[in-house]
C-alpha atoms as a PDB file:
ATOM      1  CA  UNK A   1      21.000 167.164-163.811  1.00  0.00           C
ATOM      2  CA  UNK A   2      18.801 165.275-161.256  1.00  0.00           C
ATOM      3  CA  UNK A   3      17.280 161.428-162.066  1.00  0.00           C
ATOM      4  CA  UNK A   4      13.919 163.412-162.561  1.00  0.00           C
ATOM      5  CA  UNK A   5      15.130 165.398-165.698  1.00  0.00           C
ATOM      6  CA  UNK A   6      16.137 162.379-167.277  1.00  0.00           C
ATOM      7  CA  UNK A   7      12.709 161.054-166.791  1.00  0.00           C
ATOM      8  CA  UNK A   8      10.425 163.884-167.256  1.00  0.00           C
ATOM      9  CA  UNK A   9       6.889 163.691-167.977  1.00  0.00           C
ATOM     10  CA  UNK A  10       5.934 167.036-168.228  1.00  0.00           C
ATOM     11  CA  UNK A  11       2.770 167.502-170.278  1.00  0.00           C
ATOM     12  CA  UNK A  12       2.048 164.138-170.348  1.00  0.00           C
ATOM     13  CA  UNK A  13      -0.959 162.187-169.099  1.00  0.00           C
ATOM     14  CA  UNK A  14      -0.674 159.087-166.892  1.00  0.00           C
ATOM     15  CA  UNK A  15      -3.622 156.856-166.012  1.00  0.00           C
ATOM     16  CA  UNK A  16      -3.305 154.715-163.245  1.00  0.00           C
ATOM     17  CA  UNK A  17      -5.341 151.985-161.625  1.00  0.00           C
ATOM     18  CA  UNK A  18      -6.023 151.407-158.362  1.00  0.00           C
ATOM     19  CA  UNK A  19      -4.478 154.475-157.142  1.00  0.00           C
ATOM     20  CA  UNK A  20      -6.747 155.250-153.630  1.00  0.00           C
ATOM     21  CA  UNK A  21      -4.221 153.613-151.673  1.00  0.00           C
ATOM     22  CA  UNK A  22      -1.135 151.318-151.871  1.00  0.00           C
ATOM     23  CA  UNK A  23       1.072 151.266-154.338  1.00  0.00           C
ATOM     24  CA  UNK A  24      -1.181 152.710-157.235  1.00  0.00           C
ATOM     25  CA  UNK A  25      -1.282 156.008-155.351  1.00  0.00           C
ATOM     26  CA  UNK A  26       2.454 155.564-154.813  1.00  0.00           C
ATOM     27  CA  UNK A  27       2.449 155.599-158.410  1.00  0.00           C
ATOM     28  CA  UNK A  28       0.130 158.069-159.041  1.00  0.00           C
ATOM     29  CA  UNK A  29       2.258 160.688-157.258  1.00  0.00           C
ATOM     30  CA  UNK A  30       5.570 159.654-158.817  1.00  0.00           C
ATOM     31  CA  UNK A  31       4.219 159.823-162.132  1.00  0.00           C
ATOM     32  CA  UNK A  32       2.861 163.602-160.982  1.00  0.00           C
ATOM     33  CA  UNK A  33       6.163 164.314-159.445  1.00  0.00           C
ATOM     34  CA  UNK A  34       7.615 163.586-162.341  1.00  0.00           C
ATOM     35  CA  UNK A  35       5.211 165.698-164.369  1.00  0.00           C
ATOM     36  CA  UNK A  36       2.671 163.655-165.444  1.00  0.00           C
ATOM     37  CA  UNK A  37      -0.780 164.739-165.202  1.00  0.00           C
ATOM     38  CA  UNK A  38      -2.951 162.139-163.518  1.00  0.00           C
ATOM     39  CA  UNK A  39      -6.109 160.164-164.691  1.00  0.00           C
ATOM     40  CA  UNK A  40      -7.068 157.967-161.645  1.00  0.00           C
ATOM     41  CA  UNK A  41      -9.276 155.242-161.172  1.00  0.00           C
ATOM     42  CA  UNK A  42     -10.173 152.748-158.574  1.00  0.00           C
ATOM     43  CA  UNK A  43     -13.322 150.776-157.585  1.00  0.00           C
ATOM     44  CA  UNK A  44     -13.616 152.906-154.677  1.00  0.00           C
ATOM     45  CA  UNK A  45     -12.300 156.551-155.383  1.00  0.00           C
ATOM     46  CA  UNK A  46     -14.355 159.468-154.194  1.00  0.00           C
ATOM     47  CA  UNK A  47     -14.963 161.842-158.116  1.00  0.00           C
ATOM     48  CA  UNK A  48     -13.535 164.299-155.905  1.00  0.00           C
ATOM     49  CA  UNK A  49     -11.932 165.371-152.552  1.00  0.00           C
ATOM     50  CA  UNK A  50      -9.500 161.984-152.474  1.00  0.00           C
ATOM     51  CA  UNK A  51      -6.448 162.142-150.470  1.00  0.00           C
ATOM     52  CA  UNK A  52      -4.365 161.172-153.936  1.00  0.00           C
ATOM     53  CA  UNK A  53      -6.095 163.850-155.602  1.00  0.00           C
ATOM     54  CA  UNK A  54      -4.916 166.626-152.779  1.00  0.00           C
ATOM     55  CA  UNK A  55      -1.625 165.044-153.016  1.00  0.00           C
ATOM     56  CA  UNK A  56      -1.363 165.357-156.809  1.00  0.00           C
ATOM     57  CA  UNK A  57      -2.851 169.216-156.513  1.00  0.00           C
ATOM     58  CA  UNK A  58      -0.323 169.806-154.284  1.00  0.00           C
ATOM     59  CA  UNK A  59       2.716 168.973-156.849  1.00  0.00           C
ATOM     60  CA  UNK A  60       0.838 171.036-159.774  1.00  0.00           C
ATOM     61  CA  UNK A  61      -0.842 168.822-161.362  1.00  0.00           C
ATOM     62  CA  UNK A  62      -3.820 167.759-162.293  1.00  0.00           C
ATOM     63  CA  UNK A  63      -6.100 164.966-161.028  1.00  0.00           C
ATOM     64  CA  UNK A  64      -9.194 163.305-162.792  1.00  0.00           C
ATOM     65  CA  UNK A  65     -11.006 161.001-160.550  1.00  0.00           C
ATOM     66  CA  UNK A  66     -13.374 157.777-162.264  1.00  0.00           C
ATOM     67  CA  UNK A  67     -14.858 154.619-159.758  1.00  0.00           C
ATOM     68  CA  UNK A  68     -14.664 151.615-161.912  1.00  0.00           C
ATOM     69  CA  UNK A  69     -14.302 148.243-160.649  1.00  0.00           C
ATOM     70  CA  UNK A  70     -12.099 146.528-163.250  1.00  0.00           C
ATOM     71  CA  UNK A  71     -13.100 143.050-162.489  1.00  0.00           C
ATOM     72  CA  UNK A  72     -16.627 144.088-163.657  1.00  0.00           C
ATOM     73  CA  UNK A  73     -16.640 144.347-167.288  1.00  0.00           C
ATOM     74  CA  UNK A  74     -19.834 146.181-167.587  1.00  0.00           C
ATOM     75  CA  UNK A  75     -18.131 148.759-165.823  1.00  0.00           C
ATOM     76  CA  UNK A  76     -16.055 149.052-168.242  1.00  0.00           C
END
């Protein structure tokens, strides 16, 4: 039994902030490699097309893209 079957995440959904770059897309794919489907969102995040989103396609999952600058609450 490997770490990630102790920690599986399949058929859940994971949202994540700041996942473009750094360690929220660091996240972001851990959480997919782990199973997680992936709701990401970051001030500047393309809706579609982002490298993070490729990257969690590529480890079948899926990948739901929203710009939202957090420190703006009307954003919200």
């Amino acid at each position: 039994m490997g770490v990630l079957d102790l920690f599986s995440l399949e058929g859940r959904l994971a949202l994540v902030s700041g996942c473009k770059r750094g360690i929220g897309k660091s996240l972001a794919l851990a959480l997919a490699e782990a199973g997680a489907d992936i709701i990401g969102v970051s001030a500047s995040l393309e809706s579609s097309g982002s490298e993070v989103e490729r990257e969690v396609l590529a480890l079948g999952r899926k990948f739901k893209a929203y710009t939202c600058d957090f420190s703006d609450r009307a954003a919200l």
